[in-house]
Protein backbone atom coordinates (compact mmCIF):
# COMPACT_ATOMS: atom_id res chain seq x y z
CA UNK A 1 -28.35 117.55 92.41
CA UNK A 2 -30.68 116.44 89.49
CA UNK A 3 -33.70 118.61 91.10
CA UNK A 4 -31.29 121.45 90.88
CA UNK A 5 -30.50 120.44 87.56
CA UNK A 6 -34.19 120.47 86.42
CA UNK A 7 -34.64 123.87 88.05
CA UNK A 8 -31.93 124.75 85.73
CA UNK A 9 -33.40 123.69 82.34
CA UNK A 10 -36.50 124.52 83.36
CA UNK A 11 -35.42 128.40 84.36
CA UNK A 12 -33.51 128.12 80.51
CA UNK A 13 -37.01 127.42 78.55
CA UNK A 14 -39.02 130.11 80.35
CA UNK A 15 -36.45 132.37 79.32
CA UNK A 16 -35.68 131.24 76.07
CA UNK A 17 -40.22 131.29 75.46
CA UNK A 18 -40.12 134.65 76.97
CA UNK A 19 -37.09 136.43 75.14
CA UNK A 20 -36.78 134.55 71.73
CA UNK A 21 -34.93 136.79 70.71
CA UNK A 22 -32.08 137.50 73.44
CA UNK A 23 -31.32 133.93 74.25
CA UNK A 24 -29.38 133.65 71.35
CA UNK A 25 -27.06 136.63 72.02
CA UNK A 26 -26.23 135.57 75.02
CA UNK A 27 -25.74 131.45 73.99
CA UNK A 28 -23.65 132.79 71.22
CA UNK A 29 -20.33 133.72 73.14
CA UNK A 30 -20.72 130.34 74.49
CA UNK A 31 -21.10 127.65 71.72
CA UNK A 32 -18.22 129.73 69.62
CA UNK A 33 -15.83 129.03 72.44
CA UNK A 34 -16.74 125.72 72.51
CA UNK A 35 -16.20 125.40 68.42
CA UNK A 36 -12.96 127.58 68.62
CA UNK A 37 -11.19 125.32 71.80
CA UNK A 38 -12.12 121.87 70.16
CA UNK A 39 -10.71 122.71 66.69
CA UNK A 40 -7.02 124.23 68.71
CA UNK A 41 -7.21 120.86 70.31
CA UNK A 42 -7.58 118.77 67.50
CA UNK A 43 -5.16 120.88 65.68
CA UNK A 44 -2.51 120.82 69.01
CA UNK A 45 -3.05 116.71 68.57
CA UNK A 46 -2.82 116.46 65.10
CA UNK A 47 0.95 117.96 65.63
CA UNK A 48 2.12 114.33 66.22
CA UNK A 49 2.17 110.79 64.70
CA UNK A 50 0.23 109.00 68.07
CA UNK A 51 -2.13 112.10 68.27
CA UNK A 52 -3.09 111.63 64.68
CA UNK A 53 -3.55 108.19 65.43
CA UNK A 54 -5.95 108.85 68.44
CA UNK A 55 -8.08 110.73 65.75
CA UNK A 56 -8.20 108.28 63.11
CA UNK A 57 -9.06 105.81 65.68
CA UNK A 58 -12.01 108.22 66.98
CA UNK A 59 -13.63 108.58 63.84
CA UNK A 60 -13.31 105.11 62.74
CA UNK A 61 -14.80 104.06 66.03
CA UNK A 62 -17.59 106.73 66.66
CA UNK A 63 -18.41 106.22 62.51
CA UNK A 64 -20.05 109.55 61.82
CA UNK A 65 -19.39 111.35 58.24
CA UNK A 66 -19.88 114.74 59.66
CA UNK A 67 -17.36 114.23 62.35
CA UNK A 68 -14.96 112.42 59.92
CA UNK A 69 -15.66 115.59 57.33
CA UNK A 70 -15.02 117.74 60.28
CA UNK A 71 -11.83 116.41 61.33
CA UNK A 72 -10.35 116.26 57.53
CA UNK A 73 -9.96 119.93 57.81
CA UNK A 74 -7.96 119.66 60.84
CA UNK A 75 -5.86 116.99 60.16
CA UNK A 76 -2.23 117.53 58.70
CA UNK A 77 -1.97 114.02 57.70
């Protein structure tokens, strides 16, 4: 599995060098579907007391300002 992996990344930074241009278009699609299903699911948790809770505790435990800044715009509390 990890040679098939490396295959993989390796494929991904031919074509990105070759096409510097395209890669993007087609990444695009992908990372803003990532961004738009983590913010419903912090929003769906946010909707009660213990999922607020599981937040809080996240971002005092992972300790990162962006995520924390993130998360404030989510958060109902």
């Amino acid at each position: 599995m990890r040679k098939e992996h490396e295959g993989q990344v390796e494929r991904w930074a031919n074509y990105v060098r070759e096409h510097p241009k395209e890669w993007k278009k087609k990444l695009k699609p992908f990372l803003d579907g990532q961004i738009i299903m983590a913010r419903r699911f912090y929003r769906k948790l946010s909707e009660t007391e213990e999922g607020r809770k599981k937040i809080k505790l996240l971002v005092e435990e992972r300790g990162r300002k962006a995520l924390r800044k993130k998360l404030q715009n989510v958060l109902l509390v």
